[in-house]
Protein backbone atom coordinates (compact mmCIF):
# COMPACT_ATOMS: atom_id res chain seq x y z
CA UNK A 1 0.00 0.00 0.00
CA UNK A 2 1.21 3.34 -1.15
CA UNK A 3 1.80 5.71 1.48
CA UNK A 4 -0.91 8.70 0.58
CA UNK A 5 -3.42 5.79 0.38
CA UNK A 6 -6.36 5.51 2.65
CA UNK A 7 -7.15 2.01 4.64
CA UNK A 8 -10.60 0.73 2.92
CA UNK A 9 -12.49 1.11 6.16
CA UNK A 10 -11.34 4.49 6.85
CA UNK A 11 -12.36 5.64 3.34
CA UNK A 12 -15.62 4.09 3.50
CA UNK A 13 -16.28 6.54 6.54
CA UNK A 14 -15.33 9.34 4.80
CA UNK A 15 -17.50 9.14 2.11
CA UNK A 16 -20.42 8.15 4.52
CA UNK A 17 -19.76 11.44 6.51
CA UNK A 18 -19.72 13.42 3.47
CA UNK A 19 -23.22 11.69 2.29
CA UNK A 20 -24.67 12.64 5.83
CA UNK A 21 -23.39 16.15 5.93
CA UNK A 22 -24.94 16.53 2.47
CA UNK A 23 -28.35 15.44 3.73
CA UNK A 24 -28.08 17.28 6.70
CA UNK A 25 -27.93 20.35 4.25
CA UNK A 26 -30.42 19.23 2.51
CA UNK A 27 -33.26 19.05 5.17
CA UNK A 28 -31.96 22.61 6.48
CA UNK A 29 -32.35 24.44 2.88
CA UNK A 30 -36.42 23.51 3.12
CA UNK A 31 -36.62 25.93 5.92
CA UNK A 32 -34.38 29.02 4.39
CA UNK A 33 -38.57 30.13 2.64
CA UNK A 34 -40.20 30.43 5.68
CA UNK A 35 -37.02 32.47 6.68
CA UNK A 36 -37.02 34.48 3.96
CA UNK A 37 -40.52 35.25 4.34
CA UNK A 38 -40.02 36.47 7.99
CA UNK A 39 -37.85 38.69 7.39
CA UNK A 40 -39.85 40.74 4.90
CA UNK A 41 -39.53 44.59 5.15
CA UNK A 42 -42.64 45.70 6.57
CA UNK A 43 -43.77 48.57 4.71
CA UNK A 44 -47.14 51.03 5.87
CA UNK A 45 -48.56 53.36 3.20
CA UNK A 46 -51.03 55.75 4.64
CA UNK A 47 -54.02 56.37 2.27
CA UNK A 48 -55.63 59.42 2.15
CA UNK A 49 -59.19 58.44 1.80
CA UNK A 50 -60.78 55.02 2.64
CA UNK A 51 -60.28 51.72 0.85
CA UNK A 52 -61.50 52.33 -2.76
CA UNK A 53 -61.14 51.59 -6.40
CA UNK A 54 -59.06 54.58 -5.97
CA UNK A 55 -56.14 52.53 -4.48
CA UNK A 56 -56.94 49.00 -5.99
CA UNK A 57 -53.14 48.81 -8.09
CA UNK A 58 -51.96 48.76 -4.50
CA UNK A 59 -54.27 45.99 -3.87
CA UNK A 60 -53.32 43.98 -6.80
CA UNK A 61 -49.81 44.57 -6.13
CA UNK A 62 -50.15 42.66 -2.62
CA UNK A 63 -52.47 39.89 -4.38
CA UNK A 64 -50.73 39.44 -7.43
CA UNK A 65 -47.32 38.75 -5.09
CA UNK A 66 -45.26 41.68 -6.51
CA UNK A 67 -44.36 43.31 -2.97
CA UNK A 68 -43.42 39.84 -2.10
CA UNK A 69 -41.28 39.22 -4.91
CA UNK A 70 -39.38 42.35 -3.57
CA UNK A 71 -39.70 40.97 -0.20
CA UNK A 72 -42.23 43.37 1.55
CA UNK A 73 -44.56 42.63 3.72
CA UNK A 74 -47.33 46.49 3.02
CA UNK A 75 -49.74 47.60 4.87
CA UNK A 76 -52.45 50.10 3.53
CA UNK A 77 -53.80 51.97 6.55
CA UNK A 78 -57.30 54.25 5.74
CA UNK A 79 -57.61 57.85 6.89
CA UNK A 80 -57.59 58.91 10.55
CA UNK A 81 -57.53 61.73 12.60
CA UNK A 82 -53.81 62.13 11.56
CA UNK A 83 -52.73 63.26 7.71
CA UNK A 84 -50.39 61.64 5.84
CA UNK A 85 -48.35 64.03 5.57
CA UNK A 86 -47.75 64.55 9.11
CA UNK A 87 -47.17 60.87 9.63
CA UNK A 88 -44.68 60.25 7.22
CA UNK A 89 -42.86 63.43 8.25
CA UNK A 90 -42.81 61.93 11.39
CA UNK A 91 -41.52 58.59 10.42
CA UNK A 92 -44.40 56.63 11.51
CA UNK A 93 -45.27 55.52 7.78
CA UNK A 94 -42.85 55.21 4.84
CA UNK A 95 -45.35 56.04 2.08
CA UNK A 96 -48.44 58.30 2.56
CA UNK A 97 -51.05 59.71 -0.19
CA UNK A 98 -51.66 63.72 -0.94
CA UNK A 99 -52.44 66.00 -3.18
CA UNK A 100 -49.42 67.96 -4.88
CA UNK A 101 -50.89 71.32 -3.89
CA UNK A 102 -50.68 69.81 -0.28
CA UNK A 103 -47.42 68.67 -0.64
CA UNK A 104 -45.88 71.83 -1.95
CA UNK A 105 -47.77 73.64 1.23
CA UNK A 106 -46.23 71.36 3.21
CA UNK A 107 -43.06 72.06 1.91
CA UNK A 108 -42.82 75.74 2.42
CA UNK A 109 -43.29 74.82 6.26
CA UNK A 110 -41.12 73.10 6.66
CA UNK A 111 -41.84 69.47 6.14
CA UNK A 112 -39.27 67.59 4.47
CA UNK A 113 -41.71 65.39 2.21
CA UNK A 114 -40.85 63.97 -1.42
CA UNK A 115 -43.44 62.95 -3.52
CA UNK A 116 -41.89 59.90 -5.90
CA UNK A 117 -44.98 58.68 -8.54
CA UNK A 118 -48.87 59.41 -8.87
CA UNK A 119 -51.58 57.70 -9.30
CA UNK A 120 -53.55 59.64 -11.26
CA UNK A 121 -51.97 60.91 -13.79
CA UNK A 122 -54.59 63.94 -14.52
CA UNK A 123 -56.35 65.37 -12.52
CA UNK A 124 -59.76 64.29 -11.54
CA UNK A 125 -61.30 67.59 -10.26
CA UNK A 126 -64.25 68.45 -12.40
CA UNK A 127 -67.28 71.00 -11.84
CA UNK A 128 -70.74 69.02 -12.45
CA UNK A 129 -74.45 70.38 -13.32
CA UNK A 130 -77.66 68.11 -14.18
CA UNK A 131 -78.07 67.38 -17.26
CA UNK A 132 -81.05 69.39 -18.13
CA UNK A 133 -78.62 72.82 -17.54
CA UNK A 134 -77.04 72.37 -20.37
CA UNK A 135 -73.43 73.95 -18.60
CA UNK A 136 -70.52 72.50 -20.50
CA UNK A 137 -67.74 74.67 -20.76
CA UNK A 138 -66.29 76.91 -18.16
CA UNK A 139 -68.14 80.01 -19.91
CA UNK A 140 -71.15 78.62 -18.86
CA UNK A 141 -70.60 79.43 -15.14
CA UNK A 142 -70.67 83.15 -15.93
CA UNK A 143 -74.33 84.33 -13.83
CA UNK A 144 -74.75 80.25 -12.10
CA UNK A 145 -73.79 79.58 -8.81
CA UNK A 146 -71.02 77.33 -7.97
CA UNK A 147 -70.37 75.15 -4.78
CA UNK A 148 -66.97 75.40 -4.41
CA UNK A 149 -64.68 73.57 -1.24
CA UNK A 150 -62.73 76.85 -1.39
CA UNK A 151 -60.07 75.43 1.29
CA UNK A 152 -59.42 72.46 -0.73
CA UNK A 153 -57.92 71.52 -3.89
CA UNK A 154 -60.90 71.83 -5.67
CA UNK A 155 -60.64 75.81 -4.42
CA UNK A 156 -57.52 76.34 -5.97
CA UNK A 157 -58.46 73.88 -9.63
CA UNK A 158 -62.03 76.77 -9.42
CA UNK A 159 -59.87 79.91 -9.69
CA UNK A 160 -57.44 78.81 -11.97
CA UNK A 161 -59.50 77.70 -14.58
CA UNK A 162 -61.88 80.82 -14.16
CA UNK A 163 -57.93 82.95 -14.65
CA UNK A 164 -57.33 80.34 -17.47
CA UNK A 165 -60.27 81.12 -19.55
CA UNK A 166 -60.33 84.80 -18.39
CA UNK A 167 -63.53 84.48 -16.46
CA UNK A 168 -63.90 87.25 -14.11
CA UNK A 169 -64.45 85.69 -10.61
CA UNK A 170 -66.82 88.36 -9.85
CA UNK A 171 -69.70 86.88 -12.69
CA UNK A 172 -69.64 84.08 -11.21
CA UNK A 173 -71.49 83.26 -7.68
CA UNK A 174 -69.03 80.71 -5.60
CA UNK A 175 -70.50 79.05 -2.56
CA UNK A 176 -68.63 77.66 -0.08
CA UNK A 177 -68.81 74.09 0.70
CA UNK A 178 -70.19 73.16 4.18
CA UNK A 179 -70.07 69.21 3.63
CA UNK A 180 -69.81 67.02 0.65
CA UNK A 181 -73.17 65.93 0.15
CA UNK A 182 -75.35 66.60 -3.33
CA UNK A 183 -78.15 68.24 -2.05
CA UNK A 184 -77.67 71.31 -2.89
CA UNK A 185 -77.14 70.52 -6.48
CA UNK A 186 -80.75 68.48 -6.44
CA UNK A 187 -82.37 71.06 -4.44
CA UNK A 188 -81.39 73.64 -7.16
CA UNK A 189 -79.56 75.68 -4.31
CA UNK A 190 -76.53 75.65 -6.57
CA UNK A 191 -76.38 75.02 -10.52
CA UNK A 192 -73.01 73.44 -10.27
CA UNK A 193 -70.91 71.95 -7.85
CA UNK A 194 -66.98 70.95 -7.50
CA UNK A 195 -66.48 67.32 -7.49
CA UNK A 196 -64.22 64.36 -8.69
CA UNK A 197 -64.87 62.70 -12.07
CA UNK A 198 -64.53 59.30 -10.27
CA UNK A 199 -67.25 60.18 -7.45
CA UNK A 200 -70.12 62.03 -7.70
CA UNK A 201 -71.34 61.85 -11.23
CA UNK A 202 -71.18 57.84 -10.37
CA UNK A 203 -73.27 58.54 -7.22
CA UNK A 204 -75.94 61.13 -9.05
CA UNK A 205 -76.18 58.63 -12.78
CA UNK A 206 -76.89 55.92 -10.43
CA UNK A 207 -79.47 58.06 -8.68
CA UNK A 208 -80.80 58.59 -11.79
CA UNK A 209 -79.33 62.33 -12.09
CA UNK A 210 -76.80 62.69 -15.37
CA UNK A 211 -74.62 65.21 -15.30
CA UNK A 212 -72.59 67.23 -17.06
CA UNK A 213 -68.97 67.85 -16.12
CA UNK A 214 -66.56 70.37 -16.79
CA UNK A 215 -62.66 68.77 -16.50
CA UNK A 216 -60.76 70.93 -15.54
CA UNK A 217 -57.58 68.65 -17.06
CA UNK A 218 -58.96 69.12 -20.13
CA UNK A 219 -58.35 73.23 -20.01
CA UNK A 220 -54.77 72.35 -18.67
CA UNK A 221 -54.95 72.57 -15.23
CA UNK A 222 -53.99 69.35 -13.81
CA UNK A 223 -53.20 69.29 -10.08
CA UNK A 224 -52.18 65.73 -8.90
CA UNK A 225 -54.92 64.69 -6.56
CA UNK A 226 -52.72 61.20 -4.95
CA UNK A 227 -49.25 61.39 -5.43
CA UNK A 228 -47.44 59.04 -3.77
CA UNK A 229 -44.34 60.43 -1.65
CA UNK A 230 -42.12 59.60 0.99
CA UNK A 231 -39.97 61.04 3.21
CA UNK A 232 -36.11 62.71 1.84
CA UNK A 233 -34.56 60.59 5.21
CA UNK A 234 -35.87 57.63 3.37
CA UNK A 235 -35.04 58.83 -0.19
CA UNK A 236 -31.60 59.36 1.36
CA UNK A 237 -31.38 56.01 3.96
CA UNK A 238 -33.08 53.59 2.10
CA UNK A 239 -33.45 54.08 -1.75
CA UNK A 240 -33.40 50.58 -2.46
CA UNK A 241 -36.79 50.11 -0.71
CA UNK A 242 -38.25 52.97 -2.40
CA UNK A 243 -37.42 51.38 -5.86
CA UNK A 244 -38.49 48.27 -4.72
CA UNK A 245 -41.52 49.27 -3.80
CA UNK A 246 -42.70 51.53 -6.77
CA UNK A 247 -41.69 48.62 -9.09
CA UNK A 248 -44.02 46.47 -7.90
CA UNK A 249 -46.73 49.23 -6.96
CA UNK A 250 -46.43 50.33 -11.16
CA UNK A 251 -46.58 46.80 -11.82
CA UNK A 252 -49.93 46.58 -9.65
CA UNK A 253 -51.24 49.38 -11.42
CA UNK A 254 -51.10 48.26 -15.22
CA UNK A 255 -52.42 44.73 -13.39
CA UNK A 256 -55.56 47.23 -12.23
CA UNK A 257 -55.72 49.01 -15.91
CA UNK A 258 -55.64 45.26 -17.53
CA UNK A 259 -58.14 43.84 -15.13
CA UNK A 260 -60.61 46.60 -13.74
CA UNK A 261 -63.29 44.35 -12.84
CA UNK A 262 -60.80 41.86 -10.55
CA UNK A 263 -59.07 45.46 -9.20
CA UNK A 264 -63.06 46.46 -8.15
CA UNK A 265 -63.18 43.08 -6.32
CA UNK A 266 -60.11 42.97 -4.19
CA UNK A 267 -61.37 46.94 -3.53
CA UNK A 268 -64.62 45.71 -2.40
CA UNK A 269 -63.20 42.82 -0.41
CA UNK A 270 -61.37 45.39 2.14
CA UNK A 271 -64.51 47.97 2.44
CA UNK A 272 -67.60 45.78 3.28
CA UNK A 273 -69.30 49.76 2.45
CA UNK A 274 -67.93 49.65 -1.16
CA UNK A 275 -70.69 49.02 -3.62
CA UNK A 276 -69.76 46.66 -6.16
CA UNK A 277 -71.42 48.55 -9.33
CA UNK A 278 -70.68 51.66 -8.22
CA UNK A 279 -66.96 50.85 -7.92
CA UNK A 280 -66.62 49.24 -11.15
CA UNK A 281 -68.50 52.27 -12.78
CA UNK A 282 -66.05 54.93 -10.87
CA UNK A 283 -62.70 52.48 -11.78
CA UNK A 284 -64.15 52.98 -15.26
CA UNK A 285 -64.11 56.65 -15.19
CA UNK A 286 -60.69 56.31 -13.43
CA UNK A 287 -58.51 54.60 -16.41
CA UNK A 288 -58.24 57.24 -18.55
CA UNK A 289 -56.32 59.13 -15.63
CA UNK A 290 -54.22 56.78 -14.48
CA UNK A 291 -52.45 56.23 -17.85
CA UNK A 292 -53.18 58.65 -20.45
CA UNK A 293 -52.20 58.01 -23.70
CA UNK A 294 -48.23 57.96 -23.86
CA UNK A 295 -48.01 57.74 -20.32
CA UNK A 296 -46.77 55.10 -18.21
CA UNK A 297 -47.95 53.95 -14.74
CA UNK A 298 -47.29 56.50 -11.98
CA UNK A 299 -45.56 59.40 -14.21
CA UNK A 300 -45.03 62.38 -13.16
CA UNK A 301 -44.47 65.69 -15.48
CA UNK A 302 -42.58 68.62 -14.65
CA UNK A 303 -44.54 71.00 -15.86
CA UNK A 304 -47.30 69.96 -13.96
CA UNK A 305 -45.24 70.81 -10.78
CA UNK A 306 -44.40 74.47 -12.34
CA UNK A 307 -48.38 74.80 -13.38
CA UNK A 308 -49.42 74.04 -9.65
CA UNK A 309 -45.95 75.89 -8.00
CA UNK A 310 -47.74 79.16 -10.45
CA UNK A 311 -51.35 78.37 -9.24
CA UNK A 312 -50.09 78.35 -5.38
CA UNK A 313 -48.32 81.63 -5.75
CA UNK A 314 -51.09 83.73 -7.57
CA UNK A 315 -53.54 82.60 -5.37
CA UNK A 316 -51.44 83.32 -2.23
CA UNK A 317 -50.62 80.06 -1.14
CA UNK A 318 -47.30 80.39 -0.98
CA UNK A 319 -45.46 83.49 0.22
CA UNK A 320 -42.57 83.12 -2.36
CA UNK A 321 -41.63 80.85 -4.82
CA UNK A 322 -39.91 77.01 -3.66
CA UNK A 323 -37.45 74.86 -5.09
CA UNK A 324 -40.08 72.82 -7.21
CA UNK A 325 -37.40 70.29 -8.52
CA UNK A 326 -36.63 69.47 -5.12
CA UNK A 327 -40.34 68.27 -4.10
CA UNK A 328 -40.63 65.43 -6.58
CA UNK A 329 -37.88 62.51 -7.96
CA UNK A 330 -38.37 60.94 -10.86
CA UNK A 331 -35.51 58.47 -10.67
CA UNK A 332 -37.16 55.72 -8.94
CA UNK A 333 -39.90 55.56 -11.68
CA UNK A 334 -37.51 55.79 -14.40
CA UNK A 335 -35.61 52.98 -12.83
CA UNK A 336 -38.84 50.46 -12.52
CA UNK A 337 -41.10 51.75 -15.44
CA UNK A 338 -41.12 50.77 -18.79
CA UNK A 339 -42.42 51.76 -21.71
């Protein structure tokens, strides 16, 4: 026997350790999933409204398994007493959903908010009448009487298009909104009212009230009504989990444009309040704003920043003009989004 030559036996218990040690492994590696799967990043998004349609790419994000294939574990949390702005300034959620008007507010005082994609992609502010009024255009409001939430959004989308179309605020009556019923509208307290696209006129066709509906996106005033943002310590700490999540939020969102009715379902599922038709009704009405033609899920334009930075300093918002580059980021989206 050579002397770098094992004995039989002791060879024969080499190989058998070997044989266990890979078996050992073996059994081990079936556990490593459930691992992985505690040790998801827990994620909360805080919506701005309750569960609706409104949110339902988030919802097929989560069904569809796209936050887990990024390994995050997301939970949507409805509106409280709280805003989401506040929150997420605060660090108590990493996403939250506002309007870019808000944001920009927000901004000036202070609050160091970022908004990274939106949902809808025009806005959904409109101004609606019955039918029978025959008001269609914004020159129509000239002598009518408008409810208006003049401390909202909505306020700021009514003046601008009036300045936009050269409407002299004084011919036309605004009232100011003291809830957000429709009433007054069917009353005939007011001729027209400020609503979304998505909302009311569902509510009111259903009723059997058609409406007209004046968009204000479609005289080029487009406000973003739910961007979603985050905070610049997160932009800064964790950028990996912002792209993470917006590539599999955009990919819940195309899911929602190629499936509506299923997106209505799992929208209905969390709000035992939702109405089924009436949610697949507003989702319709919803598509064409959350990806206009050319546009790809949860875009954001430039321009539309500068149109609403302009609309918050005329209207004496904002006490001098902000940084508007700084309040949005676009490369997360252009990281995750394709055409």
């Amino acid at each position: 026997m050579k002397a770098n030559q094992l004995p039989q036996n002791l060879l024969l218990l080499v190989i058998l350790f070997v044989l266990a040690a890979l078996m050992a492994s073996g059994c081990n590696s079936t556990e490593q999933p459930a691992v992985a799967a505690a040790s998801a990043t827990p994620v909360t998004v805080q919506l701005a409204w309750v569960h609706s349609s409104e949110y339902s790419g988030f919802y097929v994000a989560e069904e569809k398994g796209f936050y887990a294939k990024e390994n995050l574990s997301v939970t949507f949390n409805a509106l409280g007493d709280t805003s989401p702005i506040d929150l997420v300034a605060a660090g108590k959620a990493d996403f939250g959903i506002t309007s870019a008007d808000n944001l920009l507010s927000a901004r000036a005082k202070g609050s160091p908010v970022v908004a990274v994609a939106t949902i809808f992609q025009r806005s959904p502010v409109a101004f609606i009448s019955l039918a029978e009024k025959n008001i269609t255009r914004p020159q129509d409001l000239i002598g009518k009487k408008v409810l208006v939430h003049f401390d909202g959004t909505t306020g700021l989308v009514y003046h601008a298009l009036l300045a936009s179309q050269g409407i002299d605020p004084a011919k036309v009556e605004g009232v100011p909104r003291t809830d957000f019923g429709n009433d007054p509208l069917l009353k005939g307290q007011v001729d027209v009212m400020d609503a979304f696209i998505t909302n009311q006129p569902v509510q009111l066709a259903r009723a059997g009230h058609p409406v007209n509906a004046i968009l204000a996106s479609d005289y080029g005033i487009d406000i973003y009504a739910n961007i979603i943002f985050t905070s610049e310590a997160t932009i800064a700490n964790k950028p990996d989990l912002v792209e993470r999540f917006l590539r599999a939020t955009t990919q819940g969102i195309q899911g929602a444009l190629q499936d509506p009715k299923g997106a209505v379902a799992l929208a209905v599922a969390r709000n035992s309040d939702l109405s089924s038709e009436t949610e697949t009704e507003s989702m319709n009405r919803s598509l064409p704003l959350l990806n206009p033609a050319g546009g790809r899920p949860g875009m954001m334009r430039p321009e539309d920043w500068e149109i609403t930075h302009q609309i918050l300093l005329d209207q004496g918002i904002l006490d001098k003009p902000l940084d508007v580059k700084a309040a949005y980021n676009l490369s997360f989206l252009e990281k995750v989004s394709t055409p």
